[in-house]
Protein backbone atom coordinates (compact mmCIF):
# COMPACT_ATOMS: atom_id res chain seq x y z
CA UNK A 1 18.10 -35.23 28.20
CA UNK A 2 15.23 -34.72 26.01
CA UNK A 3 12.95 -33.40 28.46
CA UNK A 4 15.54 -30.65 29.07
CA UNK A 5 16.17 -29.37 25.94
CA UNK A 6 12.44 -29.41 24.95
CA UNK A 7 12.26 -27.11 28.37
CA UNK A 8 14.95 -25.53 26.47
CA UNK A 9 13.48 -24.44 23.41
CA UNK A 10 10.44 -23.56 24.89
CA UNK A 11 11.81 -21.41 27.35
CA UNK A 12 14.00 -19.70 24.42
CA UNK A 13 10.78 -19.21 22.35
CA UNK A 14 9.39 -17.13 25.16
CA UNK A 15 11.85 -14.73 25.55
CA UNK A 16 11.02 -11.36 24.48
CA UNK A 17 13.76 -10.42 21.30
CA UNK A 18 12.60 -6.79 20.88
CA UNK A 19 10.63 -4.44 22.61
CA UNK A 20 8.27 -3.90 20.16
CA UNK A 21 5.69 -5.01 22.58
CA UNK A 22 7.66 -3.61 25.62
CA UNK A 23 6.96 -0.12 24.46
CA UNK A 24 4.17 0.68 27.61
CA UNK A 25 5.24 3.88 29.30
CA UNK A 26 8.64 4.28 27.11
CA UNK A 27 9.07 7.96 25.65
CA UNK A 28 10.06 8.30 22.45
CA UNK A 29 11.79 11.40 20.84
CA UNK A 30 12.59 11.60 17.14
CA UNK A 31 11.98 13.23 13.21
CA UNK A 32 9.58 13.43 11.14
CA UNK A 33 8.65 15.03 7.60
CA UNK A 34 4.77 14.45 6.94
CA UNK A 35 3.44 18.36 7.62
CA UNK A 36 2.10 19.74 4.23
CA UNK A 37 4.71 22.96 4.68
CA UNK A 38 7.34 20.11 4.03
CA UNK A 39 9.41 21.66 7.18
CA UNK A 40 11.29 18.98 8.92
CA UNK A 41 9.87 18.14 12.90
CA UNK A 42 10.61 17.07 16.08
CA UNK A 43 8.30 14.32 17.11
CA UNK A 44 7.92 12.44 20.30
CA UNK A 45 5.83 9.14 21.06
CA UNK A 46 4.57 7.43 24.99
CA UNK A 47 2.63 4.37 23.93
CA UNK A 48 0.14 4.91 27.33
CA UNK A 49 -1.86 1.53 26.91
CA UNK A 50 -1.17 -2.09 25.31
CA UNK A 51 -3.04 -0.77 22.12
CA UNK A 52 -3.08 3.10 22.51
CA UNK A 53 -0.27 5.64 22.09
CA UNK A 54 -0.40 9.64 21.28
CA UNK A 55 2.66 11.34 20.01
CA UNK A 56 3.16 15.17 18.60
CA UNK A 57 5.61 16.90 16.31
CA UNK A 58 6.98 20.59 16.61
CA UNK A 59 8.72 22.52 13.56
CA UNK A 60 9.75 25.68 13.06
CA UNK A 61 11.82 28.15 10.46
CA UNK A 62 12.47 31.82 10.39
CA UNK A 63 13.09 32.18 6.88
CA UNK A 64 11.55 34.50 4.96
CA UNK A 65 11.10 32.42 1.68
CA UNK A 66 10.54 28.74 3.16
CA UNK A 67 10.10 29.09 6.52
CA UNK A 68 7.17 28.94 8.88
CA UNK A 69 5.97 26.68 11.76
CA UNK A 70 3.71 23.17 12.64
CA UNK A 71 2.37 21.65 15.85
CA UNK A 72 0.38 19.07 15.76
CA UNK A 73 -0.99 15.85 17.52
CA UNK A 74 -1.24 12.13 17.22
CA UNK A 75 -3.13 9.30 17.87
CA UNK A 76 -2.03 5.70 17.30
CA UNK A 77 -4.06 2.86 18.22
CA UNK A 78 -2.30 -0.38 17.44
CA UNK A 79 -4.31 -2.87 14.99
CA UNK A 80 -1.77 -5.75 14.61
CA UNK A 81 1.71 -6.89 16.66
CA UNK A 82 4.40 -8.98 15.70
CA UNK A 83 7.75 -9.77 16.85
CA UNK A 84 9.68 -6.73 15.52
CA UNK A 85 6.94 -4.31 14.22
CA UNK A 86 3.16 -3.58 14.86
CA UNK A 87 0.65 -2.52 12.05
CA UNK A 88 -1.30 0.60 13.65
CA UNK A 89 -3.61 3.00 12.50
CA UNK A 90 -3.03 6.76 13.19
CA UNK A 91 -4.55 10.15 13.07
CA UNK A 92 -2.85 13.86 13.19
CA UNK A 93 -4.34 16.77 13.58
CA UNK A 94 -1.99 20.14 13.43
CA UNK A 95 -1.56 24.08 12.67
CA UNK A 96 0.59 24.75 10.18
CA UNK A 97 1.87 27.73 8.40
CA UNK A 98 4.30 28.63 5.10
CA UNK A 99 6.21 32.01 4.28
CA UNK A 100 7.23 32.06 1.14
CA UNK A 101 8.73 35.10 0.30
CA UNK A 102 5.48 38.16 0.10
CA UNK A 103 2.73 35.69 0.39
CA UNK A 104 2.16 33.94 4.08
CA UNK A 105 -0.86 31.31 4.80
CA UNK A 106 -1.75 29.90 7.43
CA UNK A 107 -3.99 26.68 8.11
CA UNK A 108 -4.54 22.82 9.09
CA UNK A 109 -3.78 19.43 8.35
CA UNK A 110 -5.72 16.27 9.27
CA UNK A 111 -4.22 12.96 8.33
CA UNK A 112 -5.85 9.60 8.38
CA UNK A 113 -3.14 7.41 8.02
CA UNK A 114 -2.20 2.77 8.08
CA UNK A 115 1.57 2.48 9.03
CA UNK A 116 3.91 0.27 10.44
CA UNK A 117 6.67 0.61 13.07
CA UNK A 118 9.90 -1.81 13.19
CA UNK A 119 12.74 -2.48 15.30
CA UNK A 120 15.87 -4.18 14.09
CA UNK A 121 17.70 -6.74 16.37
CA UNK A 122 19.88 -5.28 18.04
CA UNK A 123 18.68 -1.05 17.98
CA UNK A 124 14.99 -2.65 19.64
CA UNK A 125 15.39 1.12 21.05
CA UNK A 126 15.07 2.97 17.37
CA UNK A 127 11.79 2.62 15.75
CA UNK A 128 11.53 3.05 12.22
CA UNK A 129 8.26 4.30 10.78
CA UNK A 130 6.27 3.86 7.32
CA UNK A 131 2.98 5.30 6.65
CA UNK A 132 0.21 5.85 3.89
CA UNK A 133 -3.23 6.92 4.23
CA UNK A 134 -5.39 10.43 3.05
CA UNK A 135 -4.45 14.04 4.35
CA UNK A 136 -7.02 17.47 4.01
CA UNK A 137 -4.63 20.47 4.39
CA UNK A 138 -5.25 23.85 3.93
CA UNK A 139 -2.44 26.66 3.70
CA UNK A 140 -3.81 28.57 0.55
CA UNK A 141 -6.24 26.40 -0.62
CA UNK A 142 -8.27 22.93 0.18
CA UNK A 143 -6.39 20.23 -0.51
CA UNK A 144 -7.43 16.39 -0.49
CA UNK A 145 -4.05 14.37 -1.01
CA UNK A 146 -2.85 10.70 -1.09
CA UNK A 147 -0.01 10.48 1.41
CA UNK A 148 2.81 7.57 1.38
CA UNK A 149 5.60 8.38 3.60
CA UNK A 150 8.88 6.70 3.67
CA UNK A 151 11.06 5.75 6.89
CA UNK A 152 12.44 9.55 7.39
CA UNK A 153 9.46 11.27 6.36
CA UNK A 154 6.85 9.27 8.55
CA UNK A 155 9.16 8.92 11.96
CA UNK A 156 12.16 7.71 13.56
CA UNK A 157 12.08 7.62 17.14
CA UNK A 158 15.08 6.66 19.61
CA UNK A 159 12.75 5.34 22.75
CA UNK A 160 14.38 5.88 25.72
């Protein structure tokens, strides 16, 4: 009887509760707020490799005050895993552009950024995102900037 339910709890132990580490070849579409024109994005995610996974974000707006476009492109490369989240480090690189009103500029971003991703019990398909790191930008002028984004701003992405 003991025998068994040490089997037990060992095999219970062993069984996978998330897929934060079942991620491999899953595609994940989503939001995201971290461009410097502060437009809101569509973002997708494929984790391609145990450690490695690239992603990209697409916004656009046609208004004249406000409005503008990004695209840009990410690179993840996992650093720590857990049960329910992984600690990665990331790097974007995008266009991005900003009407507002009778001036228009456009210009780059490049992020360097420490975040986390985590899965609830339950929704292991949603990923929530935090992230914090340094961003250059350019739209008018140079701009070296502290970045700390929150769950909507950094990502959420339904994997499918």
């Amino acid at each position: 009887m003991i025998r068994r339910m040490t089997f037990l709890l060992i095999f219970i132990n062993c069984i996978p509760f998330t897929f934060a580490d079942e991620l491999t070849g899953r595609f994940g579409v989503g939001v995201t707020n971290q461009t410097a024109n502060e437009l809101s994005a569509i973002s997708f995610k494929i984790k391609t490799k145990k450690a490695m996974a690239f992603g990209g974000l697409l916004a656009i707006s046609t208004a004249t005050s406000g409005g503008g476009y990004a695209a840009g492109f990410k690179l993840y490369r996992t650093l720590v895993k857990e049960p329910q989240l992984k600690f990665y480090g990331s790097v974007l690189g995008a266009i991005i552009s900003k009407n507002s009103g009778t001036n228009s500029g456009t210009g780059f971003q490049l992020d360097g950024t420490l975040g986390t991703e985590f899965f609830f019990r339950g929704l292991e398909s949603l990923g929530f995102s935090i992230e914090f790191g340094v961003s250059i930008n350019k739209l008018d002028t140079l701009a070296f900037e502290t970045v700390g984004l929150n769950i909507i701003n950094a990502a959420l992405h339904f994997y499918l």
